[in-house]
Protein backbone atom coordinates (compact mmCIF):
# COMPACT_ATOMS: atom_id res chain seq x y z
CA UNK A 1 2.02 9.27 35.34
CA UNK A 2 0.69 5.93 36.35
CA UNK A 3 -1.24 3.12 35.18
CA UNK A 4 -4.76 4.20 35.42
CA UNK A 5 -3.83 7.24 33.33
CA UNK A 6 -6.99 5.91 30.85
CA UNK A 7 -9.96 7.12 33.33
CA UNK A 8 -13.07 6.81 31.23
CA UNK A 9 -14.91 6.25 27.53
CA UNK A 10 -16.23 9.48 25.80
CA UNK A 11 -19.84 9.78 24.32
CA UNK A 12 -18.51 8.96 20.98
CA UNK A 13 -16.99 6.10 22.01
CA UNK A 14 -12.89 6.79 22.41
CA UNK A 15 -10.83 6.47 25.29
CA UNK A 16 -10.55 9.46 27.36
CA UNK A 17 -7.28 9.90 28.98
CA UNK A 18 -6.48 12.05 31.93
CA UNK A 19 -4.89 14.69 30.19
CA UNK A 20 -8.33 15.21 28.46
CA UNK A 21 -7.06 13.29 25.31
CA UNK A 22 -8.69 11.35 23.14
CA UNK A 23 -7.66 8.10 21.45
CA UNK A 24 -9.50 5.60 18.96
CA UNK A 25 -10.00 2.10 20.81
CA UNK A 26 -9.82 -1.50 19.60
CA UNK A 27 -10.68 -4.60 21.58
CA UNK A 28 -7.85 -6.86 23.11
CA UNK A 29 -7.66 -10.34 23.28
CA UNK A 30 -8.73 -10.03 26.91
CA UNK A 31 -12.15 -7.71 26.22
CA UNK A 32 -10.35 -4.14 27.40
CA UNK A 33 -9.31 -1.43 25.18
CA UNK A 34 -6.03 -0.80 23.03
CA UNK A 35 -5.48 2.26 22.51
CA UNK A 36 -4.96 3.13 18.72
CA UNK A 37 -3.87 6.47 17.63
CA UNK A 38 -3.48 6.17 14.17
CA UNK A 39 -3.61 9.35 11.78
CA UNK A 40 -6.31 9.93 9.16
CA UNK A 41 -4.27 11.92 7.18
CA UNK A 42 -2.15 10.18 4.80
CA UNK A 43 1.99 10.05 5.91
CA UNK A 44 4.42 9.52 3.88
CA UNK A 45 5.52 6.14 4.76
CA UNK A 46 2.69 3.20 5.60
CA UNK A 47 1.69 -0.60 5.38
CA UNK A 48 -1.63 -1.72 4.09
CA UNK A 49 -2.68 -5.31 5.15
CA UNK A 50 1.03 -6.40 4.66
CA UNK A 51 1.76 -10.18 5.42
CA UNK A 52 5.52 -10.53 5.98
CA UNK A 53 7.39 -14.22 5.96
CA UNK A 54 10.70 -15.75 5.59
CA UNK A 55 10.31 -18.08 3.25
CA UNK A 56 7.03 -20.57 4.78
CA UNK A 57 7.41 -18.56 8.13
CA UNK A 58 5.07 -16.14 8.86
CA UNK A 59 6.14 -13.20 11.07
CA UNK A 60 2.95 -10.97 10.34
CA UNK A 61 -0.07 -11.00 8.95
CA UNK A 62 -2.40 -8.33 7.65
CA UNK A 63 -0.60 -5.88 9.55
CA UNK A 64 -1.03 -1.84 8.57
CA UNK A 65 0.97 0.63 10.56
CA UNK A 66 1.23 4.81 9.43
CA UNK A 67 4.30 6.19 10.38
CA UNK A 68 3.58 9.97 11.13
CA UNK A 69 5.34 12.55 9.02
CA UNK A 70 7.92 14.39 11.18
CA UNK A 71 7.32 12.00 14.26
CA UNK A 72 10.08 10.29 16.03
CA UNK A 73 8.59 6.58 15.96
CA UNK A 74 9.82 3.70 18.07
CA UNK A 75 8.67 -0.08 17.47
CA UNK A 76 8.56 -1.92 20.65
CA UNK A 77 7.91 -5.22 21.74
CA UNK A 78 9.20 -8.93 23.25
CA UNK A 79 11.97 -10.48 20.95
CA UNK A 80 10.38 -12.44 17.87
CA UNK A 81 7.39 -10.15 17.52
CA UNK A 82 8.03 -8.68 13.94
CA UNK A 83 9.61 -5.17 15.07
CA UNK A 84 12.84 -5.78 12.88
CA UNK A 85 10.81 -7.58 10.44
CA UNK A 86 8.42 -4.68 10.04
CA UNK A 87 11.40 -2.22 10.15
CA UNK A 88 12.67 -4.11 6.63
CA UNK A 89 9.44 -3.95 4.94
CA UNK A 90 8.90 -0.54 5.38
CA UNK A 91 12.42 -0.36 3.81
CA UNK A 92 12.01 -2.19 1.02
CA UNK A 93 14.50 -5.02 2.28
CA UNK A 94 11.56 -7.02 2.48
CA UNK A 95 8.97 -7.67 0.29
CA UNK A 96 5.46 -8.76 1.38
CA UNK A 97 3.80 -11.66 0.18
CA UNK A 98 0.42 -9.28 0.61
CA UNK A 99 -0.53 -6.48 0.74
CA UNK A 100 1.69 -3.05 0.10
CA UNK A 101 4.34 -0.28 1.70
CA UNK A 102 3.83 2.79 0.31
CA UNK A 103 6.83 5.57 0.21
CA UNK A 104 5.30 9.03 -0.74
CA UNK A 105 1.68 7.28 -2.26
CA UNK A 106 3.54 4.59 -4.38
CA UNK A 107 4.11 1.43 -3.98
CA UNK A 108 8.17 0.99 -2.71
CA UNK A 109 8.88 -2.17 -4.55
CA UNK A 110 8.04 -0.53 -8.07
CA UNK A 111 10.65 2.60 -7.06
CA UNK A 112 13.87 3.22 -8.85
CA UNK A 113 16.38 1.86 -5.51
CA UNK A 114 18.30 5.29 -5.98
CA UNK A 115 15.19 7.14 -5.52
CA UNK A 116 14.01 5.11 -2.33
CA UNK A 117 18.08 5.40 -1.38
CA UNK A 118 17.58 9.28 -1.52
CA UNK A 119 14.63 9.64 0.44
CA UNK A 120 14.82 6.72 2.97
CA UNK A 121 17.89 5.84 4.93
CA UNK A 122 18.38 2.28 6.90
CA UNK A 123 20.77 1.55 9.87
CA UNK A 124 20.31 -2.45 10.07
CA UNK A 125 20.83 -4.00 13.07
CA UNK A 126 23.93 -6.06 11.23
CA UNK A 127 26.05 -4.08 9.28
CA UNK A 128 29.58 -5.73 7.74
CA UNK A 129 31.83 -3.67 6.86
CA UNK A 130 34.76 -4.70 3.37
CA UNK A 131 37.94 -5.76 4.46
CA UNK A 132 40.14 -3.21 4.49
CA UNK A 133 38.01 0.29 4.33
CA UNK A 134 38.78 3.43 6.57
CA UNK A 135 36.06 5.24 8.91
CA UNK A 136 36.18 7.53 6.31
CA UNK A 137 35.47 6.15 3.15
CA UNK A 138 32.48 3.95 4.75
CA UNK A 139 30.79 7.60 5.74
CA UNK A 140 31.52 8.50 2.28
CA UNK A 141 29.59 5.64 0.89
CA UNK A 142 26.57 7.09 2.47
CA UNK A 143 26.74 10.06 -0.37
CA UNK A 144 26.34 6.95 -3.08
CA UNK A 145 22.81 7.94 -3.79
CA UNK A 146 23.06 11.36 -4.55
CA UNK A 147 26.13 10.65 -7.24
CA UNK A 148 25.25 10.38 -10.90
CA UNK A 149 26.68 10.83 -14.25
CA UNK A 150 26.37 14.32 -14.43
CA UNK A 151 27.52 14.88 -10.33
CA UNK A 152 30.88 13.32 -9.39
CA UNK A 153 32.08 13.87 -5.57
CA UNK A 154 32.01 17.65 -4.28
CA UNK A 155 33.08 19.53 -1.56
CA UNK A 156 29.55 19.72 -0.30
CA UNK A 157 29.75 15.91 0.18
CA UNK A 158 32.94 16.53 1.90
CA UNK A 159 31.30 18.78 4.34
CA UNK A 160 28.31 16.55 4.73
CA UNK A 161 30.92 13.62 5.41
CA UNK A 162 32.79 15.32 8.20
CA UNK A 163 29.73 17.05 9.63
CA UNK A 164 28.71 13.65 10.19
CA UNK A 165 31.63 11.83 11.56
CA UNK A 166 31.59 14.88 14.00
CA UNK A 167 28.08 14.86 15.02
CA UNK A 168 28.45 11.08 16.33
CA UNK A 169 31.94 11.40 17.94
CA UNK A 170 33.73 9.52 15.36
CA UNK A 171 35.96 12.31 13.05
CA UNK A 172 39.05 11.61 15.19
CA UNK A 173 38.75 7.97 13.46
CA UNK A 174 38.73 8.90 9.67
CA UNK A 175 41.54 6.79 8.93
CA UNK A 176 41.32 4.49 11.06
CA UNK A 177 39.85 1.00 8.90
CA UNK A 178 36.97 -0.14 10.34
CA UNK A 179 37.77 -3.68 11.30
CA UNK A 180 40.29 -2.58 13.84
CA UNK A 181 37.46 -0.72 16.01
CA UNK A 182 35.36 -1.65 18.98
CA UNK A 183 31.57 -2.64 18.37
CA UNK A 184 30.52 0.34 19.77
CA UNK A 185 32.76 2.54 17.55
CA UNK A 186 31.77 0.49 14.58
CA UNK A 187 27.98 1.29 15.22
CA UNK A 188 28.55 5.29 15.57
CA UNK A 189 30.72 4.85 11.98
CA UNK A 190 27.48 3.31 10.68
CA UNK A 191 24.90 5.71 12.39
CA UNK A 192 27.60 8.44 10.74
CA UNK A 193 27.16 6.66 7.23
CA UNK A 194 23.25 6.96 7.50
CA UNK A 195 23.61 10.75 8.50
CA UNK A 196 25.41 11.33 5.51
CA UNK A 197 22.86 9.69 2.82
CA UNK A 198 21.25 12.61 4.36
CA UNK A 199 17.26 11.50 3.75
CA UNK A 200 14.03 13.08 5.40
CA UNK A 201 13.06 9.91 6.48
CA UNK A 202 15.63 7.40 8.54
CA UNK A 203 14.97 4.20 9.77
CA UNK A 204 17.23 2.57 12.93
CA UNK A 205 17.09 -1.25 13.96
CA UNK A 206 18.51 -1.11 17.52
CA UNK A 207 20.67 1.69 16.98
CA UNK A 208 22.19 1.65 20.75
CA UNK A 209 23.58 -1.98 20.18
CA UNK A 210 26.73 -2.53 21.30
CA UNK A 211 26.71 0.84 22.91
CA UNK A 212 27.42 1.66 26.85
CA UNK A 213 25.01 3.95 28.99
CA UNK A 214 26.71 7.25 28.11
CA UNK A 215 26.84 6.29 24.20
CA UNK A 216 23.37 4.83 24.07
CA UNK A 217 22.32 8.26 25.46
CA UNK A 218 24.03 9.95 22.91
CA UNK A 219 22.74 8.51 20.04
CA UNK A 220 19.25 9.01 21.39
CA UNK A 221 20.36 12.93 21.74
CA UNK A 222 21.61 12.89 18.30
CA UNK A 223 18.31 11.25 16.88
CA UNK A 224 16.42 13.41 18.85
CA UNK A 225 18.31 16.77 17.38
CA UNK A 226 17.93 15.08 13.86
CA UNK A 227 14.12 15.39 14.47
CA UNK A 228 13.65 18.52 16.51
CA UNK A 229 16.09 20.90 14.58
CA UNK A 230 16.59 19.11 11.09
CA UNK A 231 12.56 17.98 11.10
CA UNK A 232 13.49 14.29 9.75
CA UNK A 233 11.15 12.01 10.43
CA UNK A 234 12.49 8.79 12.13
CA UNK A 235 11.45 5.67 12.97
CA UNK A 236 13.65 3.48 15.47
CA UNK A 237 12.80 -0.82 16.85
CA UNK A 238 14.81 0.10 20.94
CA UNK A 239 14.43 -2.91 23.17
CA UNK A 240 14.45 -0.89 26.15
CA UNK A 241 10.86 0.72 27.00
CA UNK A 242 11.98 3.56 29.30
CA UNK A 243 14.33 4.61 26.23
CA UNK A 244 11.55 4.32 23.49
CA UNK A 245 8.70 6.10 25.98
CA UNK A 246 11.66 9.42 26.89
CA UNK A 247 12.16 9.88 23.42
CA UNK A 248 9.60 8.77 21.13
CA UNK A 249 6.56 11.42 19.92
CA UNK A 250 4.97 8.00 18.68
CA UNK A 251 5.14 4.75 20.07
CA UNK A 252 4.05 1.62 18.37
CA UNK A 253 4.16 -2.06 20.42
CA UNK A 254 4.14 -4.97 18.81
CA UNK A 255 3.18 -8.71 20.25
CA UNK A 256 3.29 -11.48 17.79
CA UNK A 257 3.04 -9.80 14.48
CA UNK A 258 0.12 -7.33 15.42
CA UNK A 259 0.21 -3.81 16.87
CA UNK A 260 -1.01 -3.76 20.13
CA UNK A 261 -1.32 -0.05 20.72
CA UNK A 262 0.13 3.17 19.36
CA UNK A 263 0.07 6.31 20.16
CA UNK A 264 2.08 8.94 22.75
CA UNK A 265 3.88 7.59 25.29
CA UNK A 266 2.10 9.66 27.51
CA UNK A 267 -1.40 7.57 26.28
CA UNK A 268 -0.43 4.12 25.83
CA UNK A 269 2.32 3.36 28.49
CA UNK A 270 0.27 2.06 31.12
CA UNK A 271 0.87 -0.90 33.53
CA UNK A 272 -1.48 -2.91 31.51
CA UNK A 273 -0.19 -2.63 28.30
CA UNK A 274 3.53 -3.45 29.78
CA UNK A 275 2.28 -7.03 31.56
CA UNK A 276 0.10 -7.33 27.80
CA UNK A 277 2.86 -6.91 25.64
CA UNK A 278 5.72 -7.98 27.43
CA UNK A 279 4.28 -10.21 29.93
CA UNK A 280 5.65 -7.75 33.08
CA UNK A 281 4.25 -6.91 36.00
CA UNK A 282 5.35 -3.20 36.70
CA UNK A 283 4.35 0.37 38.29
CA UNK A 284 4.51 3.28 35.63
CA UNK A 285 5.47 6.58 37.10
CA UNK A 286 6.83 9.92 36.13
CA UNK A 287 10.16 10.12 35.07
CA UNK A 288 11.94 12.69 37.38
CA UNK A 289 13.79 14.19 34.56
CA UNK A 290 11.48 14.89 31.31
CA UNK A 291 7.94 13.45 33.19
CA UNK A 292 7.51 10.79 30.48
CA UNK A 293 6.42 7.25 31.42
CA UNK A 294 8.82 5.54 33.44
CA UNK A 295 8.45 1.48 33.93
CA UNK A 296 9.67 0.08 37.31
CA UNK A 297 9.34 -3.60 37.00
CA UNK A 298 8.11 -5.25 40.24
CA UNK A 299 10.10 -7.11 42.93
CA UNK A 300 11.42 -10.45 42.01
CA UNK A 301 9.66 -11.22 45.26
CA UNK A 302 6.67 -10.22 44.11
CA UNK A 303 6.55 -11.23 40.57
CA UNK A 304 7.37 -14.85 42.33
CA UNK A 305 4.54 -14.71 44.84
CA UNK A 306 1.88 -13.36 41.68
CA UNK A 307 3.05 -16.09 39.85
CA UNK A 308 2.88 -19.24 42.65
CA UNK A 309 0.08 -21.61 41.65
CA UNK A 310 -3.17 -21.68 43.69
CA UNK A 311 -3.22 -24.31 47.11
CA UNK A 312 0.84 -22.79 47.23
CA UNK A 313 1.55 -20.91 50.60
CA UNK A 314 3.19 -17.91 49.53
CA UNK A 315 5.99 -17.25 51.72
């Protein structure tokens, strides 16, 4: 797979890719195409036209994104460009100042939060912890939306509870409290937590913080069973591309508040679109292992000698 994997324009106008794919196209600030494969079917979860700030600081503006039912999404991009900002909109964490999230057609802001709470789960990318709880009873709070009045704890919250702490390695701490543990322990209690709220649709900002190799690619496994076997629909900001473009079925990047391209990462990861977004000179290739994009970054030698000003010799 490399970067001129976009090899022509169809008669009606889309980008044709080498597979024999077809994409819709939008025009970037440098007069080639972005690829945009966007849905016309309406998803569950979306942003129309949102504009998203902190306080008089505008992150985004008039930016509409579809998240595809049953997709595993990833939201990529350079640091600052709105990918955990967008990830707490579509949360309801953050409100726009225009324009709308919708959750299942309605409007997310006007939703009972024990209704959003049972249908949309949030690891954020700073979680604290009280003073003084165990592993265990921080899972447990994960059940908190499905209690009520008339349903009090059960054994099938149990169950859910300890499947949980098993599936991300963490049952061996149950009583241990959560302060004493390492960062990367703490993150796989609160990946375990968001398993247990046990929603269709889960949302991860930088999930593999914190995390070596070996765990990082274990919580990508786990996210990836979640959607394969359990058909929840997930949507993930990863700083690191070759991550995001192995496991991702849709990729959105981000640069400066607006989406760039989305789509595959078989249609969008191109050379192009890595130096565009990130700023990167690169080679794309085939991953050995699962044949998904794979981004080499060039020498330092010759990013240096690209970069050296005209009337420079280049050594």
């Amino acid at each position: 797979m490399n970067a001129d994997r976009t090899t022509g324009t169809a008669d009606d106008g889309t980008a044709r890719t080498s597979a024999g794919k077809k994409s819709k196209t939008s025009t970037g600030s440098d007069g080639g195409p972005r690829t945009n494969t966007r849905r016309s079917t309406v998803n569950r979860l979306s942003a129309e036209n949102v504009t998203l700030a902190y306080d008089q600081r505008v992150i985004a503006e008039q930016l509409s994104v579809e998240i595809p039912d049953n997709s595993f999404t990833v939201i990529v991009g350079p640091n600052a460009c709105g990918k955990s900002t967008l990830l707490r909109a579509l949360s309801r964490m953050l409100k726009p100042n225009q324009g709308r999230v919708l959750l299942d057609g309605q409007v997310i802001q006007s939703m009972p939060a024990k209704k959003v709470a049972r249908t949309l789960g949030l690891l954020p990318q700073s979680s604290i912890a009280p003073d003084g709880i165990t592993v265990g009873d921080l899972v447990g709070r994960g059940r908190y939306p499905h209690q009520g009045l008339l349903r009090q704890w059960s054994t099938e919250d149990e169950r859910i509870v300890r499947e949980s702490m098993t599936s991300t390695g963490v049952a061996e701490l149950a009583d241990r409290y959560v302060d004493e543990l390492s960062g990367g322990q703490r993150q796989r209690v609160w990946i375990a937590m968001a398993l247990a709220q046990q929603t269709p649709l889960l949302l991860l900002d930088e999930p593999t913080t914190f995390l070596d190799i070996q765990h990082q690619i274990d919580v990508l496994d786990l996210c990836a069973e979640l959607h394969e076997e359990q058909g929840r629909t997930l949507v993930a900001v990863l700083h690191d591309l070759n991550h995001a473009a192995r496991y991702a079925t849709h990729l959105i990047a981000l640069r400066e508040g607006s989406v760039i391209a989305e789509g595959t990462p078989a249609d969008i990861v191109t050379a192009e679109l890595v130096e565009e977004v990130f700023g990167l000179r690169c080679q794309v290739i085939d991953d050995p292992e699962t044949g998904t994009p794979l981004v080499v970054p060039a020498a330092r030698k010759a990013r240096t000698t690209a970069a050296a000003p005209v009337g420079v010799a280049k050594s």
